[in-house]
Structures are given as structure tokens and as C-alpha cells.
Protein backbone atom coordinates (compact mmCIF):
# COMPACT_ATOMS: atom_id res chain seq x y z
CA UNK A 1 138.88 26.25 65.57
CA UNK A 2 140.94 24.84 67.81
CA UNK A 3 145.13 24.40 67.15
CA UNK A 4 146.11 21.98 64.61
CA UNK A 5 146.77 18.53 65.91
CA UNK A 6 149.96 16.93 65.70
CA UNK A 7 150.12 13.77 63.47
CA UNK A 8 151.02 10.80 65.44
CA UNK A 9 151.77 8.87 61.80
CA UNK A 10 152.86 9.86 58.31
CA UNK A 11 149.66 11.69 56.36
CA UNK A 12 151.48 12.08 53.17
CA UNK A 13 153.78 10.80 50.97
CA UNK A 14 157.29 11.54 51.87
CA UNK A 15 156.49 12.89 54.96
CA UNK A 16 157.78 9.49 56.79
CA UNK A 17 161.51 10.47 55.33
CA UNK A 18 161.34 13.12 57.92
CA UNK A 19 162.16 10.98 60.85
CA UNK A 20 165.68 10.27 61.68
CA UNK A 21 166.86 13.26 58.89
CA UNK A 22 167.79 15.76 61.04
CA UNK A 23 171.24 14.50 61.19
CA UNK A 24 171.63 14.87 57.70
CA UNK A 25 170.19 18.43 57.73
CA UNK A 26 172.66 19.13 60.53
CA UNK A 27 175.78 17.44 58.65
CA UNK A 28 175.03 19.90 55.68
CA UNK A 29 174.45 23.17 57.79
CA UNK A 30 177.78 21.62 59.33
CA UNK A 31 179.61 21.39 56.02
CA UNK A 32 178.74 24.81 55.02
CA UNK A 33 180.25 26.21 58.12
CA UNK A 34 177.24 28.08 59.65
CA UNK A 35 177.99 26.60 63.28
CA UNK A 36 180.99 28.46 63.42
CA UNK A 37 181.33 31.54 66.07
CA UNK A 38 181.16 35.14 64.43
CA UNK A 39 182.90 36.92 67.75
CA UNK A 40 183.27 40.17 65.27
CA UNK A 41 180.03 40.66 64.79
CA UNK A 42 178.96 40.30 68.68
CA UNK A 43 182.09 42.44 69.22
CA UNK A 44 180.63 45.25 67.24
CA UNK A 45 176.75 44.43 67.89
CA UNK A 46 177.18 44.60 72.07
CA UNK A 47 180.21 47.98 71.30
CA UNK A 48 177.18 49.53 69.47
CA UNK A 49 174.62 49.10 72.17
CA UNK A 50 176.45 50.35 74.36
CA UNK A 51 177.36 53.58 72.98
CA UNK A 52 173.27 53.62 72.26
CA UNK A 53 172.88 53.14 76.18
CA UNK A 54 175.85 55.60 77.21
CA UNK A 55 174.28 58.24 74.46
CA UNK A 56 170.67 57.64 76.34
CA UNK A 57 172.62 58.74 79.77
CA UNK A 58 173.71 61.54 78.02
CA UNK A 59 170.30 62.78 77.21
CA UNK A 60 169.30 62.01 80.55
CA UNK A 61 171.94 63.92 82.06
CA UNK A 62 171.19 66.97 79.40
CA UNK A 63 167.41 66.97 79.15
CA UNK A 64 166.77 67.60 83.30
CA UNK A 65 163.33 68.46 84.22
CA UNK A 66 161.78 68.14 80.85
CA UNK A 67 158.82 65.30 79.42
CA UNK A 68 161.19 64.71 76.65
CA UNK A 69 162.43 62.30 79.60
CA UNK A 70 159.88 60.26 78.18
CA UNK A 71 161.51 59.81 74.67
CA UNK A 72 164.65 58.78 76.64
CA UNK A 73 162.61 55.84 78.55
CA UNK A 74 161.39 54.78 75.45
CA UNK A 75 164.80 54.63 73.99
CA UNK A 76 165.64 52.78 76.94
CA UNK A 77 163.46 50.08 76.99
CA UNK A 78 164.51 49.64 73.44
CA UNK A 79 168.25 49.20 73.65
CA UNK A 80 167.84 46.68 77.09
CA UNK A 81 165.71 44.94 74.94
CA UNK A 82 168.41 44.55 72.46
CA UNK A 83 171.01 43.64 75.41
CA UNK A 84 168.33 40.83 76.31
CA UNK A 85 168.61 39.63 73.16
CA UNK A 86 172.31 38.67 73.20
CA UNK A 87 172.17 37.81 76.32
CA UNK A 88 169.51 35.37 75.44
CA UNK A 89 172.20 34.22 72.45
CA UNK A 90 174.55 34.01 75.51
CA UNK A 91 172.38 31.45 76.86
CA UNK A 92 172.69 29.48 74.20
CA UNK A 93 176.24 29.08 73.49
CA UNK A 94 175.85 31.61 70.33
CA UNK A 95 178.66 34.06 71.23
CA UNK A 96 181.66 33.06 72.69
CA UNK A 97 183.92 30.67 71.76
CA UNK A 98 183.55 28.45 75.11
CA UNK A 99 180.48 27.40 77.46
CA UNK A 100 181.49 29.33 80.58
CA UNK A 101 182.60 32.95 78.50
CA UNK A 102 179.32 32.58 77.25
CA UNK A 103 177.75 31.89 81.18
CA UNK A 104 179.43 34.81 82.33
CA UNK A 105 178.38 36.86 79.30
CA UNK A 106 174.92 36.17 79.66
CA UNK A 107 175.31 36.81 83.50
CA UNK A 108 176.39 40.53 83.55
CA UNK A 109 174.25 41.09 80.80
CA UNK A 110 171.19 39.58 82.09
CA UNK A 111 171.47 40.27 85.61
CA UNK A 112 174.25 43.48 85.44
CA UNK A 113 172.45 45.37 82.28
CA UNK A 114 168.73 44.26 82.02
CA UNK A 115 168.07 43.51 85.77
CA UNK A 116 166.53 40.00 85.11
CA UNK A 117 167.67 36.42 86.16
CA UNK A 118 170.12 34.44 84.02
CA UNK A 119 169.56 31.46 85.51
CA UNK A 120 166.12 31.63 85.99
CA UNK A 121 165.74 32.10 81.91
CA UNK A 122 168.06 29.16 81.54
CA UNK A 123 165.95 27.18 83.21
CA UNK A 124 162.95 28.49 81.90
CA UNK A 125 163.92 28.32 78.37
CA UNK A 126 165.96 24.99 78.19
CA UNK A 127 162.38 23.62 79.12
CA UNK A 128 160.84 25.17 76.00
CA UNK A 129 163.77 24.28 74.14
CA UNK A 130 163.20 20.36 74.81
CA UNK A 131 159.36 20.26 74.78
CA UNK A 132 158.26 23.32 72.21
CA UNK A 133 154.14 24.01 72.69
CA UNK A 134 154.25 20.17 74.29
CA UNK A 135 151.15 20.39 76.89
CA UNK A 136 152.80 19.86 80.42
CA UNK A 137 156.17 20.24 79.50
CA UNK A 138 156.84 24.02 77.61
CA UNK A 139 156.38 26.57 81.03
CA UNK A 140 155.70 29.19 78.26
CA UNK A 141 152.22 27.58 77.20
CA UNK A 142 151.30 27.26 81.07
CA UNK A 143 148.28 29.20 82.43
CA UNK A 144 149.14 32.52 83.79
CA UNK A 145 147.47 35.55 82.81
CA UNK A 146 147.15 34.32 79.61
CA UNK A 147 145.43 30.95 78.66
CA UNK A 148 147.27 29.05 75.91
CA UNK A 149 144.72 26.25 75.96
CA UNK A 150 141.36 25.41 76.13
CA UNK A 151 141.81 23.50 79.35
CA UNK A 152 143.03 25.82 81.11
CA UNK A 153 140.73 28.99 79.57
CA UNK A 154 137.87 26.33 80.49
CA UNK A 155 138.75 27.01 84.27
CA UNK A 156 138.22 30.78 83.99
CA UNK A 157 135.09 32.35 85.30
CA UNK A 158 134.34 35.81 86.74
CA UNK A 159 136.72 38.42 86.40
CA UNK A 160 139.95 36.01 85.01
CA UNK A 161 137.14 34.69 82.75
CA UNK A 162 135.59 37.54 81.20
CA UNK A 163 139.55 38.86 80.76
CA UNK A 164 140.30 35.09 78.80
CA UNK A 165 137.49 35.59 76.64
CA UNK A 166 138.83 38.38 75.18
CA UNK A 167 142.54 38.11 75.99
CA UNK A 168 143.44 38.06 71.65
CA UNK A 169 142.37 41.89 71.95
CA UNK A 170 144.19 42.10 75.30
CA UNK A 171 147.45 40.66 74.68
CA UNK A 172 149.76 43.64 73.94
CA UNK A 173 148.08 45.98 75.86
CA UNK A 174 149.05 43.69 78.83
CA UNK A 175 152.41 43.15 77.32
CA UNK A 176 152.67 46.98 79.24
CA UNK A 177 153.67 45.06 82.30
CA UNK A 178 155.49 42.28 81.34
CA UNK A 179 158.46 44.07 81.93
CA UNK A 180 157.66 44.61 85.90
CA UNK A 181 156.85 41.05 85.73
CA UNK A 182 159.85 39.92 84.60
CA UNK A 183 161.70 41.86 87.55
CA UNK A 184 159.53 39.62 89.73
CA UNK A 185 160.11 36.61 88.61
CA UNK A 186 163.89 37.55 88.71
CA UNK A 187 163.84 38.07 92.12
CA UNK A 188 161.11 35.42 93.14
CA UNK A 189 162.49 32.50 91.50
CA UNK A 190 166.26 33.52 93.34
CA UNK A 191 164.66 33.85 96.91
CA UNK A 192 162.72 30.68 96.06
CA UNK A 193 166.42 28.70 95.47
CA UNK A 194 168.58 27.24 97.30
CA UNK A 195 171.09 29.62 99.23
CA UNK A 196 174.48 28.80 97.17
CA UNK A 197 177.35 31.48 96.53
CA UNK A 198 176.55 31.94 92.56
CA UNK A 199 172.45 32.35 93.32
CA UNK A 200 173.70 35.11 95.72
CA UNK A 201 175.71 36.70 93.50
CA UNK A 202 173.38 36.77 91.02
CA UNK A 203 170.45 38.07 94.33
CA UNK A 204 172.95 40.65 95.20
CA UNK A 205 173.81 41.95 91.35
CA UNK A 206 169.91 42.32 90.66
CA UNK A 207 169.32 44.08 93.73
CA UNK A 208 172.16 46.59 93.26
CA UNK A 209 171.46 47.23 89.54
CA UNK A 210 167.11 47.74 89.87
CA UNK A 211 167.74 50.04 93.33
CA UNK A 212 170.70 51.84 92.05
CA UNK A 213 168.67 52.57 88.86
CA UNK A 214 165.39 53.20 90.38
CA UNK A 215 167.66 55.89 92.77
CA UNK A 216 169.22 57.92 90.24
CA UNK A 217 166.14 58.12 88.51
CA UNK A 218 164.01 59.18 91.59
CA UNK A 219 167.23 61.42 92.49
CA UNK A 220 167.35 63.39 89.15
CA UNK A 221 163.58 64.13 88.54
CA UNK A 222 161.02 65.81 89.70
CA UNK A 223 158.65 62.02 91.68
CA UNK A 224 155.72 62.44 88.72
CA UNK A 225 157.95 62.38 86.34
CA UNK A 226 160.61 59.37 87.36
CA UNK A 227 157.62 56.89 87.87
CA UNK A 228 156.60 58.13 84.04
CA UNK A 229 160.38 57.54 83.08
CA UNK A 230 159.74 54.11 84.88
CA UNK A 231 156.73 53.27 83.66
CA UNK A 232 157.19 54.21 80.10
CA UNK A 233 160.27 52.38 79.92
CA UNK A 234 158.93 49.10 81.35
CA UNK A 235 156.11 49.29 79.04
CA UNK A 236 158.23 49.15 75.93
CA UNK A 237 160.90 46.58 77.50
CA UNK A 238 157.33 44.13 78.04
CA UNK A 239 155.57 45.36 75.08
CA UNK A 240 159.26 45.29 72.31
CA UNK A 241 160.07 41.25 74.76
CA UNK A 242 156.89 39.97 74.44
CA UNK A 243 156.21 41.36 70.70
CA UNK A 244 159.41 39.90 69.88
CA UNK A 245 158.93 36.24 71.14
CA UNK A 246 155.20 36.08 71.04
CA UNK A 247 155.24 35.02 67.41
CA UNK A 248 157.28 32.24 66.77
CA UNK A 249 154.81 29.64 68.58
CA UNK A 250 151.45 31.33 69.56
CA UNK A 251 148.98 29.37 67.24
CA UNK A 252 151.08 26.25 66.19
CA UNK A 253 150.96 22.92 66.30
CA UNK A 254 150.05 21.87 70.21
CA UNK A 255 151.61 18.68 71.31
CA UNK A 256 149.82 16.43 73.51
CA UNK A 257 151.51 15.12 76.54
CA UNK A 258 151.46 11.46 75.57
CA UNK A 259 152.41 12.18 71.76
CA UNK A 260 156.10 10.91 70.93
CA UNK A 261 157.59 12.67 67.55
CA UNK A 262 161.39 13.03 66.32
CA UNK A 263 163.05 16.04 66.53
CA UNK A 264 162.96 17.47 63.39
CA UNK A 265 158.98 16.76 63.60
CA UNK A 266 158.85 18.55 67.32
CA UNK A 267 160.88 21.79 66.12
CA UNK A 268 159.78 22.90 62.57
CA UNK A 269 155.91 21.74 62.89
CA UNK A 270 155.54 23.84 66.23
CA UNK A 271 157.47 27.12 65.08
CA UNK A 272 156.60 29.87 62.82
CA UNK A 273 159.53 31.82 61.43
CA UNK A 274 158.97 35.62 60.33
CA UNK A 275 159.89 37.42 56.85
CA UNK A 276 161.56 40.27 56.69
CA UNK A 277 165.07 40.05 55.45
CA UNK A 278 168.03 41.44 57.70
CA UNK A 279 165.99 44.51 59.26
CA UNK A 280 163.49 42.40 61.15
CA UNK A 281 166.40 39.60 62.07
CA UNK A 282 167.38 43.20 63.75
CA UNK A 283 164.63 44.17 64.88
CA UNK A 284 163.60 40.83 66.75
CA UNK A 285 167.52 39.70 67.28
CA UNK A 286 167.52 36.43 65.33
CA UNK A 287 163.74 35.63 66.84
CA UNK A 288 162.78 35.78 63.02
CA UNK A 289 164.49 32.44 62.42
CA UNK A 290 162.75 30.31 64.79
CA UNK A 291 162.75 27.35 62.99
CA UNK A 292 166.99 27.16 62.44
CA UNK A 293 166.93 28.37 65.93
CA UNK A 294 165.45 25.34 67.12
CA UNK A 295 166.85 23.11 65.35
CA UNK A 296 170.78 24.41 65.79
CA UNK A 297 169.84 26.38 69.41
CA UNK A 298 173.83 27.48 69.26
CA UNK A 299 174.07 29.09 65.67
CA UNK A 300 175.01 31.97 65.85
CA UNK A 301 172.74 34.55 64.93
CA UNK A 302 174.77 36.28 61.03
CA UNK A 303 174.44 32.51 60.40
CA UNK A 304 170.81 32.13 60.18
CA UNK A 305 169.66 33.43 56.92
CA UNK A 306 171.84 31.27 54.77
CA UNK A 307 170.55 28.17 57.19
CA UNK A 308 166.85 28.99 56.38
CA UNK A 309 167.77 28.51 52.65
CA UNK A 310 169.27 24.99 53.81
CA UNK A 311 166.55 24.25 55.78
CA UNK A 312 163.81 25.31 53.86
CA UNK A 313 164.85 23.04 51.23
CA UNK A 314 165.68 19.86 53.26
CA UNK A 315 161.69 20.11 54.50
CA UNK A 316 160.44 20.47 50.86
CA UNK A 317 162.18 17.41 50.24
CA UNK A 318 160.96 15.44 53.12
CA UNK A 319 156.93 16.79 52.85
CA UNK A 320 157.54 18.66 56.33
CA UNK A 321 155.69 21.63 56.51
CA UNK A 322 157.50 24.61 56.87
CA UNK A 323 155.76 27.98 58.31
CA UNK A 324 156.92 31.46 57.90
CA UNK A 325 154.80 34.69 57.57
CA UNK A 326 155.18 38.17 58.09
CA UNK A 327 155.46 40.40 61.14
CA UNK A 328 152.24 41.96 60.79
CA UNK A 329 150.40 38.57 59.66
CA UNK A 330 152.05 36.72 62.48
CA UNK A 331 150.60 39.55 65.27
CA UNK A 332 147.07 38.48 63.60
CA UNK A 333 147.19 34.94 64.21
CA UNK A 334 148.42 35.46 67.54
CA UNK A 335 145.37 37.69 68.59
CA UNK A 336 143.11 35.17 66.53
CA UNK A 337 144.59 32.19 68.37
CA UNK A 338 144.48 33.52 72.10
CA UNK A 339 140.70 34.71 71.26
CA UNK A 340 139.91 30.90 69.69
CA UNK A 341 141.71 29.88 73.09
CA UNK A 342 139.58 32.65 75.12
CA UNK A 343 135.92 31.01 74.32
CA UNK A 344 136.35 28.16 76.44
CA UNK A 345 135.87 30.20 79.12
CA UNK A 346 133.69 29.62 81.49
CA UNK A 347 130.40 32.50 81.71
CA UNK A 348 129.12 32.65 85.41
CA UNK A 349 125.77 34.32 83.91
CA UNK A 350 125.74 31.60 80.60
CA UNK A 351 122.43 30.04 80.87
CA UNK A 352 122.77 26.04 81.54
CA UNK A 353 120.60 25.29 78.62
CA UNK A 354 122.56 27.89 76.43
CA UNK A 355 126.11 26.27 77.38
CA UNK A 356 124.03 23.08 76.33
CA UNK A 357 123.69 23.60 73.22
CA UNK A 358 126.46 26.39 72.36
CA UNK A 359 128.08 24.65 69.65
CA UNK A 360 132.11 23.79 70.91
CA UNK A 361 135.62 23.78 68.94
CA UNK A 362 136.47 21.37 67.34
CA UNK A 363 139.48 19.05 68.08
């Protein structure tokens, strides 16, 4: 089955109020105060993290020539992870009171702390942002590893094919080297800019923090065991990002290129928001909320729960479907999705007369 198609006209009653009221949604979440900065709660959320990150250099220091090292990666991967996430709040205007504290937030923590590129992700992401699961216009629906449509799964064969016909199963296991890839693209996407004094900066801070890292690792254990400390801690910074942001489109609505729909339409009906309460709005830094997130891209992030109320109201009353599930469900329709996706694939060894008559997904 293939992903639901978008409705290019009104298919039930009500549902035509939707267009045009997303300024009244926002003039309520307004009125109630929840775009408003909370600069204690950053204050305290990036102070904890970073006694988390200075108590994981303590263990390192402590533990010396010992596998435990391992438990330390893991730890690490986790709490850059969680400095990702407000530095992906950064990005969108969520933490600071003005748009260039928030730049140069986003900057030390992106670049300084995790080791990836701020302005690549704002480029990246303000892209998705505009054009959520919109074919030819989100970058994080394009072919890469992963096929995210049957058009592009239908150009797989041979190895990349047999891998897209079962890339649901795949999916987190090759979320294990997202993390490397992410350092890539960091550094790709600079050397592939233009040579200005802020893209150098930003080279030059990368550089420093992945070799100076990668140095003192290499320096303080045994070589088996710092490419395990490396590896391991990669493997949960890709597997803990990609688990985290995976979810919140993977299996919605798809949006043809030529298809025109308001805002409110474009967010809600192509995001999936996860249950949970307060632990997994922890757990997946205000990802859980993907709906409000869309639709108010600077609120910041204490604000969110009390705006899903709001806005899971305003849809009832307009007949716009509103998604949410839970962690574990959400994980299942990913994998389902991505393996629906997969069987367009192309089968070097199919039979002509098989492919003939193999009976195709609907649309």
C-alpha cells in the first residue's frame, strides 16, 4: 500500500474551514503566551548537560585501560545527542531572546560540541521546514541510502536493490553510521561552499574539535580500544539522531510536486506527533511534538504540551486529521513504510513474465 495521497479538495464536511485558519490557531497559541522565550529552562537544560559531559570526562580520565570505556562512549553519544537537540532549537529561534544569540548558540554547539555543520543543517532543514514530505522539495525524502519513494526504490537493482527491498528491517541497524555520516556531510558541504570568513570559521572549528577529539582518544587508550570508544559512540549518536527524527514523517502523507495546499493542510497532514508525556518530550527533545513544531517552528520547547491541547482541538473543529501514536507504534510504521517503499525495487533475476504480472501498489 502505497502512502496516503494528499487531497487536492475538501473530502468531508468541515474539512474546507481548514484553509486560511491557521492564523486563528496562531492568534490563540499567541494569546495564551506559549511563544514566549523560557531562557531558565535552556539555562538549566544546556548547565545540566554539561556537567553530564564534564562527569563522562571524568570517567574517562578514571576508568584508563578498561572496556568499561565502552559504557562511557555510549554515554557519550547520548548527551551530544542531547546538545544536538538544542542546538537544533537554536536553529530555530527557540532559545534566545534575539536571532543572532540564537546563531551563535547553535554555532558553538553544533560545530564546537557535536562536530557537525550549523549551517549546513540550516539549510538542510529550512528546506524541510517549507516543503514537509513534498516530492522534490523536502532533501530528507531524497534518495540516498534509503528510498523514501517508489520512484526512486524503482531505480534500484543489484546490490542497492536487494538492500531497498528490505531496507524496513535495515533501517536502524544502518542508523549505526549515520553518525560518521553526518561528520561528512559537515565537512563536505563546507569545502563544497564558497570560501567566506564565517564558512571558515565554521571549516576551521570542525576540524579542531573532530581531530582534537579523535587525538586524546587515540592518545589515552590502548588503538583497539579508542576505535571501539569511536565506534560505539558514533553508533548511538546515528542510531539515538536518527531514532529520534525518523518518526515524525516516515509514512505520512506524500505531497506531489505539482499539489498546492495551505499551511495548516501541509504541516499537520504530513507529521505524526508521539505520546509519551514529559519523559519522551525528553527523551526525543521536543521531536514528540511535531505537529506544534511545525506549525510555530520557534516555540520554545516547555511550551509545547499545552500547544498540543490547543492544537489538537482547533483540528477537531476544522475535520483536519490529526496523527499521534506511540514511540514503539511509530518505529513499526516506519519499518512497514520503508519495506512498502522497498518492493518497487527493481530484481535483476525477476523473470520478465513474473514482473508482468506481479500485482503493483496501489496509488
Amino acid at each position: 500500500m502505497a502512502p496516503a495521497p494528499v487531497p487536492t479538495a475538501p473530502t468531508r464536511p468541515r474539512q474546507a474551514a481548514a484553509t486560511g485558519s491557521y492564523h486563528e490557531l496562531l492568534a490563540e497559541v499567541r494569546e495564551a503566551g506559549l511563544l514566549e522565550r523560557t531562557l531558565g529552562f535552556y539555562a538549566w537544560l544546556v548547565a545540566g548537560l554539561t556537567v553530564a559531559l564534564a562527569g563522562l570526562v571524568t570517567a574517562f580520565v578514571l576508568i584508563g585501560h578498561s572496556w568499561w570505556q565502552l559504557a562511557v562512549a555510549a554515554g557519550l553519544g547520548i548527551v551530544l545527542t542531547q546538545f544536538a537537540f538544542v542546538a537544533h532549537e537554536a536553529s530555530h529561534r527557540q532559545v534566545m531572546l534575539t536571532g543572532p544569540a540564537n546563531d551563535r548558540l547553535g554555532r558553538i554547539l553544533a560545530n564546537g560540541v557535536v562536530g557537525i555543520s550549523h549551517s549546513w543543517w540550516m539549510t538542510k532543514h529550512t528546506r524541510h521546514h517549507a516543503n514537509p514530505n513534498r516530492i522534490g522539495k523536502d532533501p530528507d525524502i531524497e534518495r540516498d541510502t534509503i528510498s523514501f519513494l517508489e520512484q526512486d526504490a524503482a531505480q534500484q537493482s543489484g546490490f542497492m536493490g536487494a538492500l531497498t527491498r528490505r531496507q524496513g528491517w535495515l533501517f536502524f541497524p544502518l542508523l549505526t553510521l549515520e553518525g560518521v555520516n553526518l561528520h561528512v556531510l559537515a565537512v563536505r558541504s563546507l569545502l563544497a561552499s564558497p570560501s567566506t570568513r564565517a564558512r571558515n570559521l565554521e571549516l576551521l572549528t570542525i576540524a579542531l574539535r573532530l581531530s582534537v577529539y579523535v587525538a586524546l582518544v587515540v592518545w589515552a587508550l590502548p588503538l583497539g580500544m579508542a576505535a571501539a570508544f569511536l565506534a560505539v559512540q558514533l553508533a548511538v549518536f546515528g542510531v539515538y539522531m536518527g531514532a529520534s527524527f525518523a518518526p515524525n514523517h516516515k509514512g505520512m502523507a506524500v505531497i506531489p510536486a505539482e499539489s498546492r495546499l495551505d499551511f495548516l493542510s501541509k504541516q499537520v497532514l504530513t507529521s505524526r506527533n508521539i505520546r509519551g508525556g514529559a519523559w519522551v518530550t525528553t527523551l526525543m527533545g521536543g521531536l514528540d511534538a511535531q505537529i506544534e513544531h511545525h506549525l510555530f517552528p520557534s516555540m520554545a520547547r516547555p511550551h509545547l504540551a499545552r500547544a498540543r491541547r490547543i492544537v489538537r482541538e482547533h483540528c477537531a473543529r476544522v475535520g483536519m486529521p490529526y496523527t499521534e501514536t506511540s514511540l514503539a507504534r511509530s518505529y513499526l510504521l516506519v519499518v512497514q513504510y520503508l519495506n512498502r517503499v522497498g518492493l518497487a525495487a527493481r530484481d535483476p533475476f525477476d523473470c520478465p513474465m513474473v514482473q508482468r504480472f506481479r500485482p503493483r501498489s496501489s496509488r
